[in-house]
Protein backbone atom coordinates (compact mmCIF):
# COMPACT_ATOMS: atom_id res chain seq x y z
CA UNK A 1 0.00 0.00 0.00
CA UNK A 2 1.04 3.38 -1.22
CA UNK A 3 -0.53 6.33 0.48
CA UNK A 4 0.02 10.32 -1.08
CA UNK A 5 -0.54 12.51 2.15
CA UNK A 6 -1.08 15.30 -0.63
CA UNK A 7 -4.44 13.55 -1.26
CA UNK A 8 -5.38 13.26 2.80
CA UNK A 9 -7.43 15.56 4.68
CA UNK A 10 -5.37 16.99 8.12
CA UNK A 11 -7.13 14.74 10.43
CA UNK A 12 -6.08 11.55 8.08
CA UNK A 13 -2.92 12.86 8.07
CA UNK A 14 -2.68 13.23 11.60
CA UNK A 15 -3.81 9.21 12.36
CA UNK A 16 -1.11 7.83 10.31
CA UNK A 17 1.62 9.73 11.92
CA UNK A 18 0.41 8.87 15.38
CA UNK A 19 -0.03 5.09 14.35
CA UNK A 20 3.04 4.89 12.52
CA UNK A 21 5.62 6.74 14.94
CA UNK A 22 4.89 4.92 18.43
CA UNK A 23 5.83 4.82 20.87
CA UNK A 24 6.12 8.43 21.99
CA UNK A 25 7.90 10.27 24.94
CA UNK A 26 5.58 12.46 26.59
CA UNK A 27 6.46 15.51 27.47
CA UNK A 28 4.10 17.03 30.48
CA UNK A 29 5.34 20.71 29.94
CA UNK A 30 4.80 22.87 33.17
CA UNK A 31 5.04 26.84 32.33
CA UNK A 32 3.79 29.93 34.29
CA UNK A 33 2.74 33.25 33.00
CA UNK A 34 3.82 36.85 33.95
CA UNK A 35 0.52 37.18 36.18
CA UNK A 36 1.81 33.61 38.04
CA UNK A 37 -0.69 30.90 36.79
CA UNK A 38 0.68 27.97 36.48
CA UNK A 39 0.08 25.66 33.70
CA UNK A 40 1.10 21.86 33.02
CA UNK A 41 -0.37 19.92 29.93
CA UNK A 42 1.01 16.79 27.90
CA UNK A 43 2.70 16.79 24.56
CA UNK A 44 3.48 13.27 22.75
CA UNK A 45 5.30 15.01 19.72
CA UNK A 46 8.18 15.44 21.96
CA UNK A 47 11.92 14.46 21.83
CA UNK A 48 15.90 14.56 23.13
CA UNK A 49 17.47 16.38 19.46
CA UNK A 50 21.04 17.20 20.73
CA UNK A 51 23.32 16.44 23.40
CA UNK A 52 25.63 20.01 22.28
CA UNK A 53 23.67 22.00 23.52
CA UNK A 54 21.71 19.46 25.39
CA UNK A 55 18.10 20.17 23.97
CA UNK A 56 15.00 18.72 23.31
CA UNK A 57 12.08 19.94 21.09
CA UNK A 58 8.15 19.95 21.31
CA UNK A 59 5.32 20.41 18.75
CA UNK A 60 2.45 22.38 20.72
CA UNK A 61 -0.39 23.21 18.38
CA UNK A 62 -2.77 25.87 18.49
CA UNK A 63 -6.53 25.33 20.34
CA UNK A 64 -7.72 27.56 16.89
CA UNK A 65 -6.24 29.68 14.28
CA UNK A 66 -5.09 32.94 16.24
CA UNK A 67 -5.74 30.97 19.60
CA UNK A 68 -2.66 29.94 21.41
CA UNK A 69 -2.62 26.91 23.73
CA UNK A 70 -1.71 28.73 27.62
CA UNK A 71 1.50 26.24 27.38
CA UNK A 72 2.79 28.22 23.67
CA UNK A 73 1.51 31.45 25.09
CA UNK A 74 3.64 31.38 28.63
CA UNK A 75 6.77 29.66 26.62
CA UNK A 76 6.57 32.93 24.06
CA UNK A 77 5.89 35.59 27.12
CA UNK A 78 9.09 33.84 29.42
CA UNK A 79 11.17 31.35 27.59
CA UNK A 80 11.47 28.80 29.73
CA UNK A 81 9.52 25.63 30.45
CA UNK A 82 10.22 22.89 32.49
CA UNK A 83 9.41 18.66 30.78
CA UNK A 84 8.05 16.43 33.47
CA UNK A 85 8.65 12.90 32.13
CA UNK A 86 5.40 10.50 32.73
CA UNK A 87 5.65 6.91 35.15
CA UNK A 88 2.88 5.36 35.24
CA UNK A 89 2.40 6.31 38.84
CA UNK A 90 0.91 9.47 37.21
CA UNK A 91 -0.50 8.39 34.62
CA UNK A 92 -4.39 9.28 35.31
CA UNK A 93 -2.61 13.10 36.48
CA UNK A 94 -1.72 13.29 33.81
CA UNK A 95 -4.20 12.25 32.00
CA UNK A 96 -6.23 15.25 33.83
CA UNK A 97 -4.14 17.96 32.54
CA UNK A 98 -4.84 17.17 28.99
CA UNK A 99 -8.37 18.80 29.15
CA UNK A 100 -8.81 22.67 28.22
CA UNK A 101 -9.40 24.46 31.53
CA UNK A 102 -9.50 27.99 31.28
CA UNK A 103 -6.46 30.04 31.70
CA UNK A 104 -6.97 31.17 35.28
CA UNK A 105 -7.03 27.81 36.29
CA UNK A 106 -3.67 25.81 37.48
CA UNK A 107 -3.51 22.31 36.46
CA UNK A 108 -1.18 21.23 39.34
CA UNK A 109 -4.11 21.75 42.03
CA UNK A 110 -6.49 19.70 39.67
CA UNK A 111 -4.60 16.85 38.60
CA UNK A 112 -3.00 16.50 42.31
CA UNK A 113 0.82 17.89 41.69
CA UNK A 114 3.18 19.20 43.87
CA UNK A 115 4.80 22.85 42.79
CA UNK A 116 8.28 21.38 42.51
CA UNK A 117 10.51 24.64 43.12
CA UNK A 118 12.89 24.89 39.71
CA UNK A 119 16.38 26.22 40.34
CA UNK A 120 17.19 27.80 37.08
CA UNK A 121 13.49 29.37 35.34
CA UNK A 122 10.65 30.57 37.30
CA UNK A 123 7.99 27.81 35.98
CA UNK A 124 7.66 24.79 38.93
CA UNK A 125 8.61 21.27 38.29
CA UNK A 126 6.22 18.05 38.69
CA UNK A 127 7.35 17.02 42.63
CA UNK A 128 5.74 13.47 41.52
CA UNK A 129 7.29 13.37 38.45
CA UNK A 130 10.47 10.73 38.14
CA UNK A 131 12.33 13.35 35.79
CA UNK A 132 11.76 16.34 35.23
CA UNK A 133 14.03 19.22 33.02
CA UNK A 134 14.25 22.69 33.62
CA UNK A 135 15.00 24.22 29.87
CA UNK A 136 15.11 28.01 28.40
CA UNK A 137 13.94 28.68 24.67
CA UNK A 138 16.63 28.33 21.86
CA UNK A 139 13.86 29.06 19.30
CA UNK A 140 10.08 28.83 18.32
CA UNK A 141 9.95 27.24 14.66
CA UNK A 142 6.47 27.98 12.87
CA UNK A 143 5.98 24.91 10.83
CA UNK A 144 2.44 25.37 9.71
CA UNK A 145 -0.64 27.35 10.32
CA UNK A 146 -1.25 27.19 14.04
CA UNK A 147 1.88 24.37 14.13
CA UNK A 148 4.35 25.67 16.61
CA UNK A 149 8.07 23.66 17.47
CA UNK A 150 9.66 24.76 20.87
CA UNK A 151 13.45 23.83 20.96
CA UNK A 152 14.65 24.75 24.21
CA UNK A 153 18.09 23.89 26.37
CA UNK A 154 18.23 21.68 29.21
CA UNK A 155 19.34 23.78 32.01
CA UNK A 156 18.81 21.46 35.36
CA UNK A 157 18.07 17.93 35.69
CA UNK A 158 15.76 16.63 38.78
CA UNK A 159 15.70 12.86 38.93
CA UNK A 160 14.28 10.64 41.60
CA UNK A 161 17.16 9.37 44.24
CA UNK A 162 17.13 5.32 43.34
CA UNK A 163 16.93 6.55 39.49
CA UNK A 164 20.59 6.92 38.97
CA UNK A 165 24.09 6.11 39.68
CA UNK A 166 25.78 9.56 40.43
CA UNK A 167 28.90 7.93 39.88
CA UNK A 168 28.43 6.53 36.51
CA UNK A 169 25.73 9.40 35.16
CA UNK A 170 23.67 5.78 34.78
CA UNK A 171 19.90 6.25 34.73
CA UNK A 172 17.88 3.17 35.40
CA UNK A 173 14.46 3.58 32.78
CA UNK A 174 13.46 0.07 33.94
CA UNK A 175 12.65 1.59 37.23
CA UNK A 176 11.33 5.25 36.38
CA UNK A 177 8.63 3.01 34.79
CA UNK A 178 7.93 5.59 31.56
CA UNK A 179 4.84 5.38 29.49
CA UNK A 180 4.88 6.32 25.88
CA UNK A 181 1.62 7.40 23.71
CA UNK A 182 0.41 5.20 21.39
CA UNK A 183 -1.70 4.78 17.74
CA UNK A 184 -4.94 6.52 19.30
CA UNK A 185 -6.87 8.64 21.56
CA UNK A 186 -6.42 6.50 24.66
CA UNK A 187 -3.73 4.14 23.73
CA UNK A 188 0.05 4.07 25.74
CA UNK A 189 2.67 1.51 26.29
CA UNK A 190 4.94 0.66 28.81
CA UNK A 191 8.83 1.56 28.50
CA UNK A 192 9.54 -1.40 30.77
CA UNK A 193 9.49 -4.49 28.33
CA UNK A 194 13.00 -4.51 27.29
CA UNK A 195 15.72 -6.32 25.10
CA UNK A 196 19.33 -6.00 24.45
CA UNK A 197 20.59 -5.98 20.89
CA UNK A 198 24.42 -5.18 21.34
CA UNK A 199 25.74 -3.04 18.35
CA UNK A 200 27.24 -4.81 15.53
CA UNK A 201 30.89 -4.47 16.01
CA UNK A 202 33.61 -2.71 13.51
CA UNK A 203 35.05 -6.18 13.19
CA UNK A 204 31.98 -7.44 12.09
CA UNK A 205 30.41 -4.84 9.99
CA UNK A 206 34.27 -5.42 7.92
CA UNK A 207 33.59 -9.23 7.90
CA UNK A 208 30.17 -8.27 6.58
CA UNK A 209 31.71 -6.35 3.72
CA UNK A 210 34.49 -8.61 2.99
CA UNK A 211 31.75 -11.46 2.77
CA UNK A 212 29.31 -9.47 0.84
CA UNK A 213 31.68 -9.17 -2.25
CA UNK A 214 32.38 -13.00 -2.70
């Protein structure tokens, strides 16, 4: 099957992206405005991009053309955002922060969260979260009417105690028990069904190429 997106309406378009690129790191982005509301709502089109600078980027669309979502509105007015990585621990939280309160209303006290205090930005961290990075704008990339890419540099790293040896800079993602957003409305997986495929090895990738030209 051959499919020509130039022939697909937006919303077609939309359901094979999400059911083709799964699973997805959520991002649960917690902001604040200049009047002090604070904000936190989930983003799946989210990603790590580079490690120099250390930065990670997130597609937050628009509620409407000309109407800003309140996370794209406080990340324009500040520059700085924090991503709260999802366990499944909070899950149904977030879950809750996904619907469209009204701007005067702070998502923390609704879905349950603790006002983690951020050492870098202003905006508050997830307390319950498992990981959680404090980041400051690079750049907002328009990519489309209403489609809006925040790249922004990871400043400040909280991560749960048992989640990492300080020694070794080794994180344990068995344990921080990540979910990851699926085909549909509705739909995650688990990060903690694993398998380790070591990396094919110079030696072997030359024995591959040697072979391959017998």
């Amino acid at each position: 099957m051959q499919i020509d997106f130039a022939n697909l309406s937006d919303q077609e378009k939309y359901k094979l992206l999400v059911g083709c690129v799964v699973p997805r790191p959520i991002a649960l982005m917690s902001t604040i405005s200049h009047e002090g509301v604070v904000n936190a709502a989930p983003y799946s089109f989210f990603n790590a991009i580079c490690d120099v600078p250390p930065a990670v980027a997130v597609g937050v669309n628009c509620l409407a053309p000309g109407v800003m979502k309140d996370t794209a509105q406080n990340i324009r007015d500040t520059g700085e955002f924090v991503v709260n990585l999802v366990s499944e621990d909070i899950a149904q939280a977030m879950n809750l922060t996904a619907v469209s309160f009204p701007p005067e209303i702070d998502e923390f006290k609704m879905a349950g969260f603790t006002h983690g205090k951020s050492v870098k930005i202003r905006a508050p961290y997830i307390e319950q979260a498992p990981i959680s990075f404090e980041c400051r704008r690079i750049v907002n990339v328009e990519i489309g009417i209403g489609r809006n890419v925040v790249i922004g540099e990871v400043l400040y790293l909280h991560i749960r105690d048992d989640l990492i040896d300080m020694q070794k800079l080794r994180v344990d993602p068995v344990a921080a028990r990540l979910i990851g957003r699926m085909h549909g409305t509705g739909w995650y997986a688990r990060t903690t069904d694993l398998f380790d495929m070591p990396r094919v090895s110079d030696a072997s990738a030359a024995e591959i190429i040697k072979n391959s030209k017998k």
